[in-house]
Protein backbone atom coordinates (compact mmCIF):
# COMPACT_ATOMS: atom_id res chain seq x y z
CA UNK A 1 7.54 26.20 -17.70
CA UNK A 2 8.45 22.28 -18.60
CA UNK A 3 11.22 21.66 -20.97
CA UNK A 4 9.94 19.83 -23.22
CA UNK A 5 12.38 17.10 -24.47
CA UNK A 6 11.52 14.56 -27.28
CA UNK A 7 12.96 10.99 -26.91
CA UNK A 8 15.76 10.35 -29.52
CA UNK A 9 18.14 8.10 -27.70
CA UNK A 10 16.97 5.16 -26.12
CA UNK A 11 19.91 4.94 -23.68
CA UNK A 12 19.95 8.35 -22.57
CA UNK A 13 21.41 8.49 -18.83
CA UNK A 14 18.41 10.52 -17.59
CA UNK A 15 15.62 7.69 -18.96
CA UNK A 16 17.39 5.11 -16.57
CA UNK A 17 14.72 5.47 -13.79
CA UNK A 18 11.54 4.70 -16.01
CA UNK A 19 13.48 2.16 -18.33
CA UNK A 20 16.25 0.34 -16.59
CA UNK A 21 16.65 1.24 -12.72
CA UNK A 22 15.13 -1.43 -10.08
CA UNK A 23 12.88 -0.46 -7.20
CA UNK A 24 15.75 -1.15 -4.88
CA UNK A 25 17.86 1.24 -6.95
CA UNK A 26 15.04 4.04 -6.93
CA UNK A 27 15.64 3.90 -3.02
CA UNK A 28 19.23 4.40 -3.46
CA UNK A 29 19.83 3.15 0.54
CA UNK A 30 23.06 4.53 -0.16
CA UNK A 31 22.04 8.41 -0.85
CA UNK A 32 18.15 7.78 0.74
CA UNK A 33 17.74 11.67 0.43
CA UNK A 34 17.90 10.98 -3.52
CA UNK A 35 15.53 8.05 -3.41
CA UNK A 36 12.73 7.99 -5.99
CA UNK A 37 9.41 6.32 -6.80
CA UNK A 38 7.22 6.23 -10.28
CA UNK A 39 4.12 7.88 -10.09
CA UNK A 40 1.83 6.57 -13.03
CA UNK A 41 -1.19 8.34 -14.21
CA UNK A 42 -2.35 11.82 -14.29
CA UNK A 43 -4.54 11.24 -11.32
CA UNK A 44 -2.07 9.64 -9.52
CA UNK A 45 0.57 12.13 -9.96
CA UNK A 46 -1.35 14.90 -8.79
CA UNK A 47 -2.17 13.40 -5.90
CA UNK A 48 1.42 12.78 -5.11
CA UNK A 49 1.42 16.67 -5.71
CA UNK A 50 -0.84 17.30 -3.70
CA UNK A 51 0.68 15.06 -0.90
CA UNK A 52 4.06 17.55 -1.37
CA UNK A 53 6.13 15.15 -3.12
CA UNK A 54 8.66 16.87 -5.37
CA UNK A 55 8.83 16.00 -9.30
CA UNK A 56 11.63 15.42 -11.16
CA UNK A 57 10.76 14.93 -15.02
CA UNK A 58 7.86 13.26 -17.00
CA UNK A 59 7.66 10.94 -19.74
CA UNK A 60 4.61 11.16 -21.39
CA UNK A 61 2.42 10.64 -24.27
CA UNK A 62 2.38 13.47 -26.65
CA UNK A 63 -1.43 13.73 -26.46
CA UNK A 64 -1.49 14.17 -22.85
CA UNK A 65 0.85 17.77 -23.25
CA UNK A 66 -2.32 19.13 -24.05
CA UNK A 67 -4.40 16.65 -22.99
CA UNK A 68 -5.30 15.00 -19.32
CA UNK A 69 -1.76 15.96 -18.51
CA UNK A 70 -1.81 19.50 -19.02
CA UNK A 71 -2.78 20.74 -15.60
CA UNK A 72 -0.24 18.38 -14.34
CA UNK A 73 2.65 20.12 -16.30
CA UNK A 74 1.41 23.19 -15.25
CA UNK A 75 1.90 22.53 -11.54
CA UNK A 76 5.28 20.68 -12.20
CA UNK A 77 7.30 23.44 -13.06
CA UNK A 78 10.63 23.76 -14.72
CA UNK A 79 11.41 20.20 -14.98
CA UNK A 80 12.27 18.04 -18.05
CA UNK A 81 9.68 16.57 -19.87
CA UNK A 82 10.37 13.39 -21.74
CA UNK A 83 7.91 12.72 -24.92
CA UNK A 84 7.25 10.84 -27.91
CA UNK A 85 4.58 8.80 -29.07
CA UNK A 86 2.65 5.91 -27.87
CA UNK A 87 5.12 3.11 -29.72
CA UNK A 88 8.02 4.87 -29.17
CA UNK A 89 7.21 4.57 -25.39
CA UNK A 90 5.93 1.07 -25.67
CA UNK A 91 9.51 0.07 -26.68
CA UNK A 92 11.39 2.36 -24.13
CA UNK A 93 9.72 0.61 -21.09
CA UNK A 94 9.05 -2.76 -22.08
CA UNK A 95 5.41 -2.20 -20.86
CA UNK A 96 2.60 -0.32 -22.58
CA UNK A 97 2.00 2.91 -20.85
CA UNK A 98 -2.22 2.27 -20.50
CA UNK A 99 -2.24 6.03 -18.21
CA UNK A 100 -0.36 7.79 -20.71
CA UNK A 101 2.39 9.93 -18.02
CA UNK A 102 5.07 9.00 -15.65
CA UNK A 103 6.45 11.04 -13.08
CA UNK A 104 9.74 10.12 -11.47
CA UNK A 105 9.23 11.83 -7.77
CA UNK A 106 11.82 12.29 -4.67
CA UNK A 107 10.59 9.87 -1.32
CA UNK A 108 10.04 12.21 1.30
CA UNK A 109 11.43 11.30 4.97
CA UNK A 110 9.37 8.89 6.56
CA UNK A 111 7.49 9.97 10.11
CA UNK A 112 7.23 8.71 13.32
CA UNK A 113 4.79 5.82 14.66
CA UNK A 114 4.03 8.51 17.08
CA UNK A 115 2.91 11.33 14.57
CA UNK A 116 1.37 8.95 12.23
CA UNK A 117 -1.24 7.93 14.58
CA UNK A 118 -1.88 11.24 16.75
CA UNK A 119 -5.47 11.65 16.54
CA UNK A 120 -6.24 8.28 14.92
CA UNK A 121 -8.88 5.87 16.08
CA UNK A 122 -8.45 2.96 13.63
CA UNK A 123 -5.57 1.83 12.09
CA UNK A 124 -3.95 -0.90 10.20
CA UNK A 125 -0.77 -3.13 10.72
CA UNK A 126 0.57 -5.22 8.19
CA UNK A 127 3.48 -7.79 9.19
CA UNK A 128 5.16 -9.13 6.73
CA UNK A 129 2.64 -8.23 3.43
CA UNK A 130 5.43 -9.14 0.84
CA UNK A 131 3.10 -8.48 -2.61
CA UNK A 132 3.31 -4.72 -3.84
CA UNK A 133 -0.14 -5.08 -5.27
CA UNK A 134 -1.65 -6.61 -1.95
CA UNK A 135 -0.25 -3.42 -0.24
CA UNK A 136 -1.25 -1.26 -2.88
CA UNK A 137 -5.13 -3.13 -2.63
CA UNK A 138 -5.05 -2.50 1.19
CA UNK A 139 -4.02 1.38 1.40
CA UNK A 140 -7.09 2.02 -1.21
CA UNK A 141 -9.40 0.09 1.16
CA UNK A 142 -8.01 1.73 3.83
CA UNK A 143 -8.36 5.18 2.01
CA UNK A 144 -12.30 4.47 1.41
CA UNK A 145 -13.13 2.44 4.34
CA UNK A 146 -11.86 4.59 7.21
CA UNK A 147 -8.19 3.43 8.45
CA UNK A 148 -6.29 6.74 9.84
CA UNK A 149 -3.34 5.49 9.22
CA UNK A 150 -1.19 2.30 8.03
CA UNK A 151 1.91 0.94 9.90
CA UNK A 152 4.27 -1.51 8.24
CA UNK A 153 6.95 -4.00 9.29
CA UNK A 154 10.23 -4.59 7.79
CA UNK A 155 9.13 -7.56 6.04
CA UNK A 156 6.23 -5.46 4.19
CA UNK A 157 6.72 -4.67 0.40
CA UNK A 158 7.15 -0.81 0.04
CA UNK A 159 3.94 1.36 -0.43
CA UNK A 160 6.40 3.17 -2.90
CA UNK A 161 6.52 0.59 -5.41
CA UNK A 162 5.43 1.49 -8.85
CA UNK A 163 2.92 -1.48 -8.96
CA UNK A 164 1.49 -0.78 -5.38
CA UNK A 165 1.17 3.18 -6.09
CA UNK A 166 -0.59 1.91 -9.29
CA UNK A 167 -3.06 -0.35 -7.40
CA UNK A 168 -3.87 1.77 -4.22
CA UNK A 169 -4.99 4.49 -7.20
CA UNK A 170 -2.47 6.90 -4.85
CA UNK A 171 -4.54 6.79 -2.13
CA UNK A 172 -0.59 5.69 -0.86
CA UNK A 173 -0.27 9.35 -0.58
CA UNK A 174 -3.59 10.08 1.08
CA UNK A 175 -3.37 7.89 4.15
CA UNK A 176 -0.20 8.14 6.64
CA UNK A 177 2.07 5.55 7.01
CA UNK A 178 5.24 4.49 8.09
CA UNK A 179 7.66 1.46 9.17
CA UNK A 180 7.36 -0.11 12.66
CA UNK A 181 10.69 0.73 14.75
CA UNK A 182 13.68 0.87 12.99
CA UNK A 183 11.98 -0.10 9.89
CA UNK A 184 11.21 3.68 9.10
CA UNK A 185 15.22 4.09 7.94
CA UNK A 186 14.98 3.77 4.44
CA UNK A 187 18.48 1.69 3.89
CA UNK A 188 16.79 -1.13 5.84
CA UNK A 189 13.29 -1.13 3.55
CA UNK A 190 12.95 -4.51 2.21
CA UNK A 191 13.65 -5.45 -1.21
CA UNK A 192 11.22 -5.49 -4.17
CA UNK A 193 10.16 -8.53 -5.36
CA UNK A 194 10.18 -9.44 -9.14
CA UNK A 195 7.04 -8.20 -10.22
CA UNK A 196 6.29 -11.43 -12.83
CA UNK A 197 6.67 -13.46 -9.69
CA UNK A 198 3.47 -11.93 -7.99
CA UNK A 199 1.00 -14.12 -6.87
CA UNK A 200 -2.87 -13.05 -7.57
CA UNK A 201 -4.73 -10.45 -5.28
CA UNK A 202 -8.28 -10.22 -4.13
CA UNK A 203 -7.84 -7.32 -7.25
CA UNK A 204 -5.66 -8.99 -9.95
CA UNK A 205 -5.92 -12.93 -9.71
CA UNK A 206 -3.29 -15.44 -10.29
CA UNK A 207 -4.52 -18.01 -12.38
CA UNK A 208 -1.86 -20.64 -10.04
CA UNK A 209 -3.90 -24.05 -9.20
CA UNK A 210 -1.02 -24.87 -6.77
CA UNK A 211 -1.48 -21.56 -4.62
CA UNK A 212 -2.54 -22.79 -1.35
CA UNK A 213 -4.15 -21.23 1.81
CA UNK A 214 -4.13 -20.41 5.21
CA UNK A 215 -7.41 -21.84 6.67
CA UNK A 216 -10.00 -19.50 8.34
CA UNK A 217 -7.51 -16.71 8.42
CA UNK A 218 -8.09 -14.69 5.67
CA UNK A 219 -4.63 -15.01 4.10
CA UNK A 220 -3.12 -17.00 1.24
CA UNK A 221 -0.38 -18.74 1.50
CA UNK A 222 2.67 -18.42 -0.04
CA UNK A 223 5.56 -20.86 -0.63
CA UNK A 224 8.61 -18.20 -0.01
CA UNK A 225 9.74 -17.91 3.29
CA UNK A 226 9.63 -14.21 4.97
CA UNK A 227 11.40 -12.92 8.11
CA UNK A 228 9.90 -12.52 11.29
CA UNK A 229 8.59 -9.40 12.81
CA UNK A 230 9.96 -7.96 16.03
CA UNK A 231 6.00 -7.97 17.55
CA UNK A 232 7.10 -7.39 20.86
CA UNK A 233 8.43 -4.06 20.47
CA UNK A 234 5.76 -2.24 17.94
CA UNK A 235 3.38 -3.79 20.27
CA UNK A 236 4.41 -2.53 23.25
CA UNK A 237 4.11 0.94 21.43
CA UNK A 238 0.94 0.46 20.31
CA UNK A 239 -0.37 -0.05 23.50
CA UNK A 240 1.07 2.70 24.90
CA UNK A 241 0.06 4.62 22.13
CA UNK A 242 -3.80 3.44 23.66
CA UNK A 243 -4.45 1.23 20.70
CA UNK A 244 -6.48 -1.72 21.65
CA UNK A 245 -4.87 -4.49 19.15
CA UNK A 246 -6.17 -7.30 17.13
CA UNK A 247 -5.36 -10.28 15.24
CA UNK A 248 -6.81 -11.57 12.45
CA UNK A 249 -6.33 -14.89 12.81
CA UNK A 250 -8.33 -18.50 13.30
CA UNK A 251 -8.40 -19.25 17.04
CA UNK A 252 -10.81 -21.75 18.93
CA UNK A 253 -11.44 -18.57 21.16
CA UNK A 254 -11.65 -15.70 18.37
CA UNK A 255 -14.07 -13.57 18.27
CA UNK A 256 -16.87 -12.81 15.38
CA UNK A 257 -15.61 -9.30 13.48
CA UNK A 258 -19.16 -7.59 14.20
CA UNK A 259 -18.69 -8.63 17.91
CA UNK A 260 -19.98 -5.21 19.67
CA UNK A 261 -16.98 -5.51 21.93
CA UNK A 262 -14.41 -4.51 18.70
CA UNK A 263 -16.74 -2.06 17.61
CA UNK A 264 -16.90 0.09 21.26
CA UNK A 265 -13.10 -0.02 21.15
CA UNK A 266 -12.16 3.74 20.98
CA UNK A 267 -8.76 3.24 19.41
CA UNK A 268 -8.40 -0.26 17.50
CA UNK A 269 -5.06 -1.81 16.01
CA UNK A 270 -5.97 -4.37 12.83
CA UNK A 271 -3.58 -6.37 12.50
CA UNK A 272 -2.88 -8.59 9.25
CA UNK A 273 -0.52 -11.18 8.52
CA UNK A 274 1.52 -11.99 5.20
CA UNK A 275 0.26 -14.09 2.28
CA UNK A 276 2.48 -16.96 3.29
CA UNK A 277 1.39 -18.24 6.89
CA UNK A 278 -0.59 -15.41 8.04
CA UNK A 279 0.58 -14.05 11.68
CA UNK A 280 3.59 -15.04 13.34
CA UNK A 281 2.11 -17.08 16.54
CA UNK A 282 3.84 -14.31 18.87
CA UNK A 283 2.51 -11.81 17.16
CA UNK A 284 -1.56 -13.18 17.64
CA UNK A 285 -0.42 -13.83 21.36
CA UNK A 286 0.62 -10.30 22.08
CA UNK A 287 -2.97 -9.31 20.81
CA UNK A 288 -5.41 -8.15 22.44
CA UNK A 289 -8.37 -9.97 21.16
CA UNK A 290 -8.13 -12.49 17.73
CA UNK A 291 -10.79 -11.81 15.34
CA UNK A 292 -11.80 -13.86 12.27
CA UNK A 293 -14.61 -13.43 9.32
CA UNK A 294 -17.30 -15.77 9.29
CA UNK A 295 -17.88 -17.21 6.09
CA UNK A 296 -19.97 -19.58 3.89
CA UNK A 297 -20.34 -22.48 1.49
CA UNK A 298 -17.35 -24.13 3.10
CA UNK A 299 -15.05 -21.31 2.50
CA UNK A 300 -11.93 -20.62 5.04
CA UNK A 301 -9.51 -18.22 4.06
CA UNK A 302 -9.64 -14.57 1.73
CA UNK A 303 -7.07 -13.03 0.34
CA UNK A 304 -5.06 -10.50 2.81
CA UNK A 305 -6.17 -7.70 0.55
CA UNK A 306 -9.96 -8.89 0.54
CA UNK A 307 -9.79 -10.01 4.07
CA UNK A 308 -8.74 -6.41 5.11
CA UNK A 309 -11.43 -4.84 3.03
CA UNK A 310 -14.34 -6.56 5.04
CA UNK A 311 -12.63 -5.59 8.35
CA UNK A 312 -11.84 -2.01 7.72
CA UNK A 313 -15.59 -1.77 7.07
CA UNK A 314 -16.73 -3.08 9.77
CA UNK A 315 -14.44 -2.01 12.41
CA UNK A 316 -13.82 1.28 11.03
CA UNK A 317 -17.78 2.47 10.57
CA UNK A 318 -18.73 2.69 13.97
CA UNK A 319 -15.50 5.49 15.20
CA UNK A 320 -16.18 7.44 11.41
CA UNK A 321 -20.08 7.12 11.07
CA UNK A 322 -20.54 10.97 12.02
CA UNK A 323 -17.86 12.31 9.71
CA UNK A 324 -18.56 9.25 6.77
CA UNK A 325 -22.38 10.15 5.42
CA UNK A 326 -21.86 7.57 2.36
CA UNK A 327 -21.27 4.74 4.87
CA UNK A 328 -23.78 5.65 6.68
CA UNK A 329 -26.40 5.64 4.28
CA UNK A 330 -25.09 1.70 4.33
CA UNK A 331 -25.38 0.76 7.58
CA UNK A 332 -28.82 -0.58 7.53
CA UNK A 333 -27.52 -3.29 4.97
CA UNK A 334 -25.46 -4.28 8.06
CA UNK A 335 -27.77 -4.30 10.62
């Protein structure tokens, strides 16, 4: 049964990871088998359950004890549970808790490329995606729209990140994923970003007039400059891994995203590119094939999050349509 602990003291050691610890301190690259996320919301904490990820404590509204959170508690054991009421919380974190319940959860050890995609037929690739709430968008389109699995390169922000476990709804926990190469060490996952410096999402938008674009790719840009992925390697192992990979990128010679070719491909590798310049050049030439989205009324760019929405449908329909009966009742609207 949860011990149930009511908030007192405001600094109080064991508070530190929902009040004052950093993302890059929840990792702890030091200790990695102690690294943590924040799970927030009853519905995203039991998927995280249900995923096998191991609680810690809760801080929660008192409502939710026997509220939305009580089958939560339930299933969490003998753990502490930290509680008060609504204000009380409000001033703890700094943030107004709009889902009520926090978990704090242990990472789990991250998988190999290899066993991530056995079995899979369509899968994503971000390089370089640096906004937690861009990777958060993409894993819940990827979740609903067919994607077997996610792969990530060093210069990605972590799927773990309270904001992106927020925005993908937990579907974070629902799709596999891992790092690209030596990526999948935890000490070497990149560092969080501050979240106030976030630009907007296809999701959330960012008000910013300066925020420019990428042209015809699909990607915004973004002023900060981000590392470059190692493409040749993960590459390599993609296509020995039978993946067919592609680019989506603006090329004189790219192809249309419902071209039938893509959608005949029995494995398929989407590849997307970070919010600052899109792809890395090397990168689109170690494709396969480059792909773009047509579009209209003089419009040449989406947001990476949007952009990845409209190609997981299309390219991920035609290898799920006999296990998918909601999309196909859609694909007339298509066709």
């Amino acid at each position: 049964m949860a011990q149930m602990i009511e908030i007192t003291d405001f600094d109080a050691p064991e508070l530190d990871v929902y009040a004052r610890l950093t993302e890059n301190q929840l990792i702890n690259r030091h200790e990695p088998e102690k690294g943590m996320f924040i799970a927030e919301s009853p519905k995203v904490i039991e998927r995280a359950l249900d995923a096998g990820y191991m609680p810690v404590s809760i801080l929660t509204e008192k409502r939710h004890i026997e509220g939305e959170g009580q089958k939560i508690l339930a299933r969490c054991g003998e753990i502490p549970v930290y509680t008060a009421e609504f204000d009380v919380l409000t001033k703890l974190t700094g943030f107004q808790l709009t889902r009520g319940m926090l978990c704090a959860m242990y990472r789990q050890p991250l998988p190999s490329v290899q066993s991530v995609c056995k079995g899979a037929k369509r899968i994503a690739v971000l390089e370089n995606v640096v906004n937690p709430t861009n990777v958060g968008a993409i894993f819940r389109s990827a979740a609903a729209l067919g994607m077997d699995a996610v792969l990530l390169t060093t210069g990605c922000s972590n799927p773990l990140y309270r904001r992106a476990i927020r925005v993908s709804m937990g579907t974070v926990f629902q799709v596999p994923w891992t790092y690209l190469g030596e990526e999948t060490k935890p000490e070497t996952l990149r560092r969080a970003e501050p979240e106030e410096k976030e630009p907007g999402t296809g999701i959330e938008r960012n008000p910013d007039p300066e925020e420019e674009k990428e042209p015809g790719t699909g990607i915004e840009r973004n002023s900060e400059p981000e590392e470059k992925a190692d493409s040749g390697n993960w590459q390599k192992q993609l296509h020995e891994l039978g993946f067919h990979t592609v680019a989506m990128a603006l090329k004189e010679d790219s192809l249309s995203i419902d071209n039938p070719k893509l959608m005949n491909e029995d494995k398929l590798a989407i590849v997307l590119g970070t919010e600052g310049d899109g792809l890395a050049p090397e990168t689109i030439a170690a494709c396969d094939d480059t792909v773009c989205i047509p579009m209209a009324h003089g419009v040449d760019s989406l947001n990476v999050a949007a952009a990845s929405a409209v190609a997981f449908w299309q390219l991920g329909r035609q290898a799920h349509k006999d296990n998918c009966c909601n999309m196909n009742s859609n694909y007339q609207l298509w066709e």
